[in-house]
Protein backbone atom coordinates (compact mmCIF):
# COMPACT_ATOMS: atom_id res chain seq x y z
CA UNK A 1 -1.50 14.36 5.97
CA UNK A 2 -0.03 17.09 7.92
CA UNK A 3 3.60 18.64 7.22
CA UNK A 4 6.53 17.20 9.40
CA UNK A 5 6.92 19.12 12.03
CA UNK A 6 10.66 18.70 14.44
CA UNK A 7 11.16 19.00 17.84
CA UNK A 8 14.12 19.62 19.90
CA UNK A 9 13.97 18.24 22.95
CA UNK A 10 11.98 14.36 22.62
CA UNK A 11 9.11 13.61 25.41
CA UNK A 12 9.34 11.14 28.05
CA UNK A 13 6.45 8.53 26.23
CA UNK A 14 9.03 8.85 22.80
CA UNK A 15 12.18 7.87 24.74
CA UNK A 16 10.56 4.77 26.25
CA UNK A 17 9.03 3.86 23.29
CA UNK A 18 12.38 4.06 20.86
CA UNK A 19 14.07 2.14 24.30
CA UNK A 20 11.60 -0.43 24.22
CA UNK A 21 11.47 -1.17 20.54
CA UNK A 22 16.11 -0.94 20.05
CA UNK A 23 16.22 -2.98 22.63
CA UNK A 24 13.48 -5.41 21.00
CA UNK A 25 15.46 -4.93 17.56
CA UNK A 26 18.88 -5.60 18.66
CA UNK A 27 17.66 -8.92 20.40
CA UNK A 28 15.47 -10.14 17.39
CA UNK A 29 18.93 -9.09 14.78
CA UNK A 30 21.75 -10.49 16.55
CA UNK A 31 19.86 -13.52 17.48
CA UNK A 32 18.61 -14.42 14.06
CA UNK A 33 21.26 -12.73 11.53
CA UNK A 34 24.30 -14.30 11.51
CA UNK A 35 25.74 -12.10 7.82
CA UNK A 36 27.01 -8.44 8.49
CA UNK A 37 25.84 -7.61 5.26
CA UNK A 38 21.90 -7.93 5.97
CA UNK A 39 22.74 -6.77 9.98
CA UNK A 40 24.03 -3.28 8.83
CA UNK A 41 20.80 -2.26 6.76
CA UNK A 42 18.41 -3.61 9.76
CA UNK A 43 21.01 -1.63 12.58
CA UNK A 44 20.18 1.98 9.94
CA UNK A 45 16.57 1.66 9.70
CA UNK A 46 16.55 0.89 13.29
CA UNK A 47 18.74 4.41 13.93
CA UNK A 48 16.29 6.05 11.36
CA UNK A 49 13.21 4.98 12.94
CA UNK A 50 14.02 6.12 16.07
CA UNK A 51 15.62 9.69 15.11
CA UNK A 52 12.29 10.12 13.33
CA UNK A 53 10.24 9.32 16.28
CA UNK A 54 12.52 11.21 18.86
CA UNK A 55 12.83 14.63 16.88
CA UNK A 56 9.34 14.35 14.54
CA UNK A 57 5.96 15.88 16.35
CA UNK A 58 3.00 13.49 16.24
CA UNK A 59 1.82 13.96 12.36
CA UNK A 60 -1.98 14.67 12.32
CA UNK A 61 -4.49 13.84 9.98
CA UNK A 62 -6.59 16.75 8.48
CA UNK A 63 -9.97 16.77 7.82
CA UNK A 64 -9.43 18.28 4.41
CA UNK A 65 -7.86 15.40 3.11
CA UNK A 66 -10.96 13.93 2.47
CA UNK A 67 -12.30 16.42 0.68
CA UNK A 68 -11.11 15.36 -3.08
CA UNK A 69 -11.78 16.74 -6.91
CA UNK A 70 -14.07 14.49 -8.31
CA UNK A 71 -17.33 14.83 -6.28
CA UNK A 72 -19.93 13.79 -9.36
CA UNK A 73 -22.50 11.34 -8.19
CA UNK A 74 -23.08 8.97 -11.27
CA UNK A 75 -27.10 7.78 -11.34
CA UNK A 76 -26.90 4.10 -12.82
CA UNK A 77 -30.62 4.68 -14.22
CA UNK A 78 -30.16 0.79 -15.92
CA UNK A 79 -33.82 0.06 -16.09
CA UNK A 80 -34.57 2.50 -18.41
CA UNK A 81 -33.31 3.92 -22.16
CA UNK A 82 -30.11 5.12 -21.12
CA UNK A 83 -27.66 3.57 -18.94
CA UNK A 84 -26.92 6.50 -16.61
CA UNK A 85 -26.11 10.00 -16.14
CA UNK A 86 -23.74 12.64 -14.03
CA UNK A 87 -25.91 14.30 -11.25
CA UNK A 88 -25.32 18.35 -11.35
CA UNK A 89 -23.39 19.64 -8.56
CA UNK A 90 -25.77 20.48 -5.49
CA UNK A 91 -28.81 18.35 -6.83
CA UNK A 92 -31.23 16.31 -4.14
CA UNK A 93 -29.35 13.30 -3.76
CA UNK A 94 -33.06 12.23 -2.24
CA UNK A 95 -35.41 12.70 -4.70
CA UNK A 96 -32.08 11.21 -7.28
CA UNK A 97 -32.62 8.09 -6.25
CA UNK A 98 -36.69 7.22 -7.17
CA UNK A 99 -34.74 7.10 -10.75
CA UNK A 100 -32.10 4.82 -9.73
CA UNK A 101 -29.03 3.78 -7.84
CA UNK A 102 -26.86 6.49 -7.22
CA UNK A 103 -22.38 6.19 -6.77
CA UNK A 104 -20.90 8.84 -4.74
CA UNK A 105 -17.98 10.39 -5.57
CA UNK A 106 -17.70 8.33 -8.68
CA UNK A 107 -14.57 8.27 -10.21
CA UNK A 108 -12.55 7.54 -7.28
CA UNK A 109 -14.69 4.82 -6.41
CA UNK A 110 -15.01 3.22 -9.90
CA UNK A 111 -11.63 3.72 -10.30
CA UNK A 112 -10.73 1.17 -7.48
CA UNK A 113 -12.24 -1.71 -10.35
CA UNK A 114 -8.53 -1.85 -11.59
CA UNK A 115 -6.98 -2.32 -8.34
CA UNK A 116 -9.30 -5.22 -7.92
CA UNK A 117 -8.20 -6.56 -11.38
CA UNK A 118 -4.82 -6.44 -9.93
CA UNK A 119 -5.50 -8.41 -7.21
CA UNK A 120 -7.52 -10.96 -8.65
CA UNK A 121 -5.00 -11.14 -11.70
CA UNK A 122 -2.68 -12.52 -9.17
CA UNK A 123 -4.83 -14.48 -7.26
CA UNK A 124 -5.89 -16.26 -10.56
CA UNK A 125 -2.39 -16.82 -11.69
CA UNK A 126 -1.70 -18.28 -7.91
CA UNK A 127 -4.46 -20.81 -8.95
CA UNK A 128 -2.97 -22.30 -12.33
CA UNK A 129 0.70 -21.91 -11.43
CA UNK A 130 2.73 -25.11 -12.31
CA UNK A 131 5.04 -24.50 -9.26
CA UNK A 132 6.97 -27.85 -9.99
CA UNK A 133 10.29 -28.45 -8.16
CA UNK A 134 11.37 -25.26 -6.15
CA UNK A 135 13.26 -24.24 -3.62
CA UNK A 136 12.27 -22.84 0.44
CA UNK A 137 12.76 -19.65 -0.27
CA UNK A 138 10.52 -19.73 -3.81
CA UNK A 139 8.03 -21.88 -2.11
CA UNK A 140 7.74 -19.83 0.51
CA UNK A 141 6.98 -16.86 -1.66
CA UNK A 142 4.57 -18.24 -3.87
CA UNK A 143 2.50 -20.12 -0.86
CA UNK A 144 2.93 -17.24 1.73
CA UNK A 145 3.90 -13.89 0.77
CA UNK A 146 1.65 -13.44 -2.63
CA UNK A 147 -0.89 -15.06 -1.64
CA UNK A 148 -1.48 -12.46 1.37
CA UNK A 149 -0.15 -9.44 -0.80
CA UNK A 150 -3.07 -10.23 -3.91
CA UNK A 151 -5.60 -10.98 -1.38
CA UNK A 152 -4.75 -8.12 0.41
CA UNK A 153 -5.07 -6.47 -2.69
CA UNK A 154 -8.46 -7.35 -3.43
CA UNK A 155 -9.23 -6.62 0.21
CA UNK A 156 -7.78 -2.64 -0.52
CA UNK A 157 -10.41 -2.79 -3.71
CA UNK A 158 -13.15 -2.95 -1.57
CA UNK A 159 -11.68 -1.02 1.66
CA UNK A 160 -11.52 1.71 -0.95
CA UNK A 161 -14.71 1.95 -2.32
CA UNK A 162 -15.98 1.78 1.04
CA UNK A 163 -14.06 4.84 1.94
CA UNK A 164 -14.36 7.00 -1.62
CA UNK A 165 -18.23 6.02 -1.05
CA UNK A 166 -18.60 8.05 2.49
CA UNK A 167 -14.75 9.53 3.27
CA UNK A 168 -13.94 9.87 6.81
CA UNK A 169 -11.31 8.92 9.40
CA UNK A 170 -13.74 6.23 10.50
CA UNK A 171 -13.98 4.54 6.92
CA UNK A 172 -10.20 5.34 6.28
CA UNK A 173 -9.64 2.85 8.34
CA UNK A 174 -10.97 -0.69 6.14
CA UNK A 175 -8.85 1.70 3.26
CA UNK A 176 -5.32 1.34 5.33
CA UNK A 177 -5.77 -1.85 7.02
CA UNK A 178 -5.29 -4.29 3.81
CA UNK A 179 -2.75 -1.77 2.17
CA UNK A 180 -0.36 -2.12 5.09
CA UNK A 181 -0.57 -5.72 4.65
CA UNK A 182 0.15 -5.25 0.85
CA UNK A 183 2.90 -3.25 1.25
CA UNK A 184 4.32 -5.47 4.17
CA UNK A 185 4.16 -8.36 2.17
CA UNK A 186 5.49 -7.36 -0.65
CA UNK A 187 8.71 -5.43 1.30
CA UNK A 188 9.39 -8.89 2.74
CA UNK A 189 9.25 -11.03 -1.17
CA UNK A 190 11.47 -8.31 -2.17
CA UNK A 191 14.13 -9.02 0.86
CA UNK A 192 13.59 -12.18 0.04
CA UNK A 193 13.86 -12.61 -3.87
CA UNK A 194 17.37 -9.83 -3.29
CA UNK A 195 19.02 -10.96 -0.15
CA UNK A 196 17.82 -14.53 -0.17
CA UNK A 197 18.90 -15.02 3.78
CA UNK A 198 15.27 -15.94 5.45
CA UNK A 199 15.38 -12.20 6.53
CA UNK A 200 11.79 -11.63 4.72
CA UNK A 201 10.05 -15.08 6.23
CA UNK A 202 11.18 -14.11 9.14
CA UNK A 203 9.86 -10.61 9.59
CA UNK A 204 6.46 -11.13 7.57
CA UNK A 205 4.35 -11.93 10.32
CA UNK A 206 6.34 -9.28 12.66
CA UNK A 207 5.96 -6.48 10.20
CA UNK A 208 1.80 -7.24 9.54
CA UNK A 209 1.35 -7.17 13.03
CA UNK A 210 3.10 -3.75 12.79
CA UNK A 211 1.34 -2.40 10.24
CA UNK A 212 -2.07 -3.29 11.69
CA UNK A 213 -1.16 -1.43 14.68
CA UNK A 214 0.16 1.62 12.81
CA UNK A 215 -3.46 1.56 11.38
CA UNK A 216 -5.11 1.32 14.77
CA UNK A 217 -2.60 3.65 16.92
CA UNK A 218 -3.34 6.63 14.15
CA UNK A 219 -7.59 5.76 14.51
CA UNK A 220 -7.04 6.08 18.45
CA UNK A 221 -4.52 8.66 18.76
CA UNK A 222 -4.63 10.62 15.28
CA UNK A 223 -1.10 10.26 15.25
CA UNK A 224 0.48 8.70 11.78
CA UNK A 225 4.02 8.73 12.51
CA UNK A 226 3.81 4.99 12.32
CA UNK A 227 1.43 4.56 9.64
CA UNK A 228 4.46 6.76 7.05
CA UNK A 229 6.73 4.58 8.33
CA UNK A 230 5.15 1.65 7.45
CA UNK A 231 4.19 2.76 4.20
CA UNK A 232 7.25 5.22 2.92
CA UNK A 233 10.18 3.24 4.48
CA UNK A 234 9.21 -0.36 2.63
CA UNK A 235 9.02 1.68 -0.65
CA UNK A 236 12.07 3.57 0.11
CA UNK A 237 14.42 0.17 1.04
CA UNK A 238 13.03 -2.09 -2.11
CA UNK A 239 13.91 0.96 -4.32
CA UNK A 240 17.49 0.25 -3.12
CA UNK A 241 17.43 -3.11 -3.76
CA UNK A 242 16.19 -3.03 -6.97
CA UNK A 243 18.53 -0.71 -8.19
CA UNK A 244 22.01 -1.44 -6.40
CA UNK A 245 22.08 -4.73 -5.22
CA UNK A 246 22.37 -8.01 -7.49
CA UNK A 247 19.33 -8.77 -9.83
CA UNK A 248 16.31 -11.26 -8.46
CA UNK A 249 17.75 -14.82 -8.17
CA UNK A 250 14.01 -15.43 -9.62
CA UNK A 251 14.00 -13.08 -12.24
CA UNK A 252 11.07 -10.63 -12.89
CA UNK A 253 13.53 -7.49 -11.75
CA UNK A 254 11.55 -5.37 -14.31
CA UNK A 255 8.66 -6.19 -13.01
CA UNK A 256 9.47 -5.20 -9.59
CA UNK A 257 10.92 -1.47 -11.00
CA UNK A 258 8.04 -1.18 -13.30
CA UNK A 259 5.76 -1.30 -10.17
CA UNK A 260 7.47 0.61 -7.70
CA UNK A 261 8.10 3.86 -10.36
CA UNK A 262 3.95 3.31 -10.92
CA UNK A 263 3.53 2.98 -7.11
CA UNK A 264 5.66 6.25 -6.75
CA UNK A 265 3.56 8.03 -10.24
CA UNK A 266 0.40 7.18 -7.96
CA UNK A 267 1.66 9.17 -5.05
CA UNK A 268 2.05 11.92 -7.00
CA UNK A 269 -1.06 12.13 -8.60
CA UNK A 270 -2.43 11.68 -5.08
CA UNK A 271 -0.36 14.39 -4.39
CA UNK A 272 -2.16 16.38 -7.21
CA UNK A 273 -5.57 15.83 -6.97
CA UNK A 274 -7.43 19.18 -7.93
CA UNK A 275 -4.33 19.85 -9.97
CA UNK A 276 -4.81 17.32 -12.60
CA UNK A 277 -8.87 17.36 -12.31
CA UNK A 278 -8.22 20.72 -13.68
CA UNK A 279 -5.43 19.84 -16.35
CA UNK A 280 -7.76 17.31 -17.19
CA UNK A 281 -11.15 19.51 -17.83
CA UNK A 282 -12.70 17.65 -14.83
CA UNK A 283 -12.61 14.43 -16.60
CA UNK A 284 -10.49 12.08 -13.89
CA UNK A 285 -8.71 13.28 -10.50
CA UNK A 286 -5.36 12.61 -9.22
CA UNK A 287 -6.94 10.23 -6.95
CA UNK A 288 -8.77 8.16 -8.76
CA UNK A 289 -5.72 8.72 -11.42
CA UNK A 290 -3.68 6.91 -8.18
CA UNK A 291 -6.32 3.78 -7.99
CA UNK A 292 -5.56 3.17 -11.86
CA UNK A 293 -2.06 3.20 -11.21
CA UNK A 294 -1.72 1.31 -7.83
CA UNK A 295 -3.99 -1.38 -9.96
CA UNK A 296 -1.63 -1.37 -12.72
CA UNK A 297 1.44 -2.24 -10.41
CA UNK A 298 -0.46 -5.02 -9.29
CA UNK A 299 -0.89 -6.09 -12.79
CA UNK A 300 2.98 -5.49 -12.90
CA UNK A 301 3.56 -8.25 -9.71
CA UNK A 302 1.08 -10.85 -11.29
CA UNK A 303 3.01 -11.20 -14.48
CA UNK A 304 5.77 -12.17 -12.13
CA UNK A 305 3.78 -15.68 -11.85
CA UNK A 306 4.03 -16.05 -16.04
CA UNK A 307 6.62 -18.92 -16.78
CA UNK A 308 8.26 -22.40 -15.61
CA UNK A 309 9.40 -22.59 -12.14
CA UNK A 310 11.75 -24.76 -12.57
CA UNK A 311 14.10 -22.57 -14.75
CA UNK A 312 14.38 -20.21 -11.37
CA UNK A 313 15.60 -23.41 -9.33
C-alpha cells in the first residue's frame, strides 16, 4: 500500500461523494437510533470518514507489494522415497515438475492451512452448539453474524492460496473479497455483544455491501481509500469497545482482546516481511508469519461457542 498522501483543497467527485453518503448517514441514524449514546460514535466516524476522503489523495496500490520473502517452490515428490524437497532459487520450474507437483511461494501459501482451521473450527462448533433458550440479539449472532464471519473465513483460506499461488492485483481480489466480509461481520457481533441496541443487525448487510464495493472500486480504479477504511476503522472502533465500555453481556471478552492484539501482531509481521525472513534465517516470512496469526484469532472467536447458552440469557 502506498503512504497517505494530504491534499489541501478536496476535488469536485470527493465533495459529492462525502455529500451523498452524510446525507445517506444522517437519514439511516436519526431514523433508526433513538439512544444518544450509540448516535454520537456513528455522527464521529461519519466526520472521520469524510475528513479522510476530503483531505487524503487516492491511495495506490504498488506493484511491489506482491513481491514477498519467501519465494521457495516446495516439489511434493510423494510418489517416490522422500516426501519432497525445496527447489533452488532460479531452477526450471518446467522441467521441476516431470518429478512432481510443485507449490509456489510455499510458505505463504501453506501457511493459509491455519486460517482454514480457524474457520472450520468455528463452523464445526456452529454445528454441535446446544443453543437452547436465548435471546434476539444472541440468536441473531449465532444464526447470522458467525455463521458468515467462519465461512467467510474459510472462504479467505482459499482466496489466499489462490493469491500467494500467482500474486497480482487480479488474484488480490478473491484474497480481499471474503476478508471484508470477515471483518464486517465480526465489527457488527462486537456492536452487538457491547452496545446490545440492534445497531450491529442493522448495519450487517449495509456494511458487506460496503465492503464488497471497497474491494471492487480499488480493482477498477486502483484507489484503496475505501478498502483501509473498511478494514482499519472496524479494528480501530472494537478496540474501543473492548477496552472502555462495559464487558460482553455474553461473556468471552478475552476472547475478543486475545484476537484483536493477534489480528494487530499479524499486521505487523505483514508489515515486516523480509525483516523477519531474515531474523528468522529464511525459515518463515512475516507474511506467512501473518496467515498463522490471523488463523489463530479465528481459533480465538471459535472458543467463544464453548459452553451453555443458557447461562448468557
Amino acid at each position: 500500500m502506498s503512504s497517505v498522501k494530504l491534499r489541501l483543497k478536496p476535488t469536485s467527485t470527493s465533495i459529492g461523494g462525502v455529500l451523498a453518503f452524510v446525507i445517506c448517514t444522517l437519514k439511516a441514524a436519526y431514523t433508526n437510533v433513538q439512544d444518544d449514546i450509540v448516535l454520537l460514535p456513528i455522527l464521529v466516524m461519519m466526520s472521520l470518514v469524510s475528513l479522510f476522503f476530503l483531505f487524503v489523495e487516492p491511495i495506490t496500490q504498488k506493484l511491489k507489494y506482491h513481491d514477498f520473502a519467501d519465494k521457495r517452490s516446495f516439489l511434493c515428490a510423494c510418489h517416490s522415497s522422500s516426501v519432497g524437497l525445496f527447489l533452488p532459487p532460479n531452477s526450471d520450474i518446467r522441467r521441476s515438475r516431470s518429478a512432481g507437483f510443485i507449490i509456489p511461494n510455499f510458505g505463504d501459501v501453506a501457511s493459509n492451512f491455519v486460517i482454514l482451521i480457524g474457520g472450520l473450527s468455528g463452523a464445526i462448533l456452529l454445528c454441535l452448539k446446544d443453543v437452547g433458550e436465548v435471546d434476539e440479539i444472541r440468536s441473531w449472532q449465532l444464526e447470522v453474524c458467525l455463521p458468515i464471519f467462519f465461512y467467510s473465513t474459510i472462504a479467505i483460506s482459499f482466496g489466499s492460496t489462490y493469491y500467494h499461488w500467482n500474486p497480482s492485483n487480479q488474484t488480490l481480489v478473491w484474497d480481499r473479497l471474503p476478508m471484508t466480509v470477515a471483518f464486517v461481520s465480526m465489527f457488527c457481533y462486537i456492536l452487538e455483544d457491547y452496545l446490545n441496541k440492534g445497531i450491529g443487525s442493522y448495519l450487517l448487510s449495509p456494511l458487506i455491501l460496503i465492503g464488497v464495493i471497497s474491494v471492487l472500486y480499488w480493482n477498477w480504479t486502483d484507489d484503496l481509500r475505501l478498502y483501509a477504511l473498511v478494514q482499519f476503522l472496524p479494528l480501530f472502533v472494537m478496540t474501543v469497545l473492548v477496552i472502555f465500555y462495559q464487558p460482553s453481556r455474553y461473556g468471552g471478552a478475552v476472547q475478543q482482546g486475545l484476537a484483536l492484539l493477534l489480528y494487530a501482531a499479524a499486521k505487523m509481521c505483514e508489515d515486516r516481511d523480509y525483516e523477519i525472513w531474515t531474523i528468522t534465517k529464511k525459515t518463515i516470512s512475516g507474511h506467512s508469519l501473518k496467515h498463522i496469526l490471523a488463523g489463530m484469532a479465528s481459533v480465538l472467536i471459535a472458543t467463544l461457542l464453548v459452553g451453555n447458552e443458557e447461562n448468557n440469557v
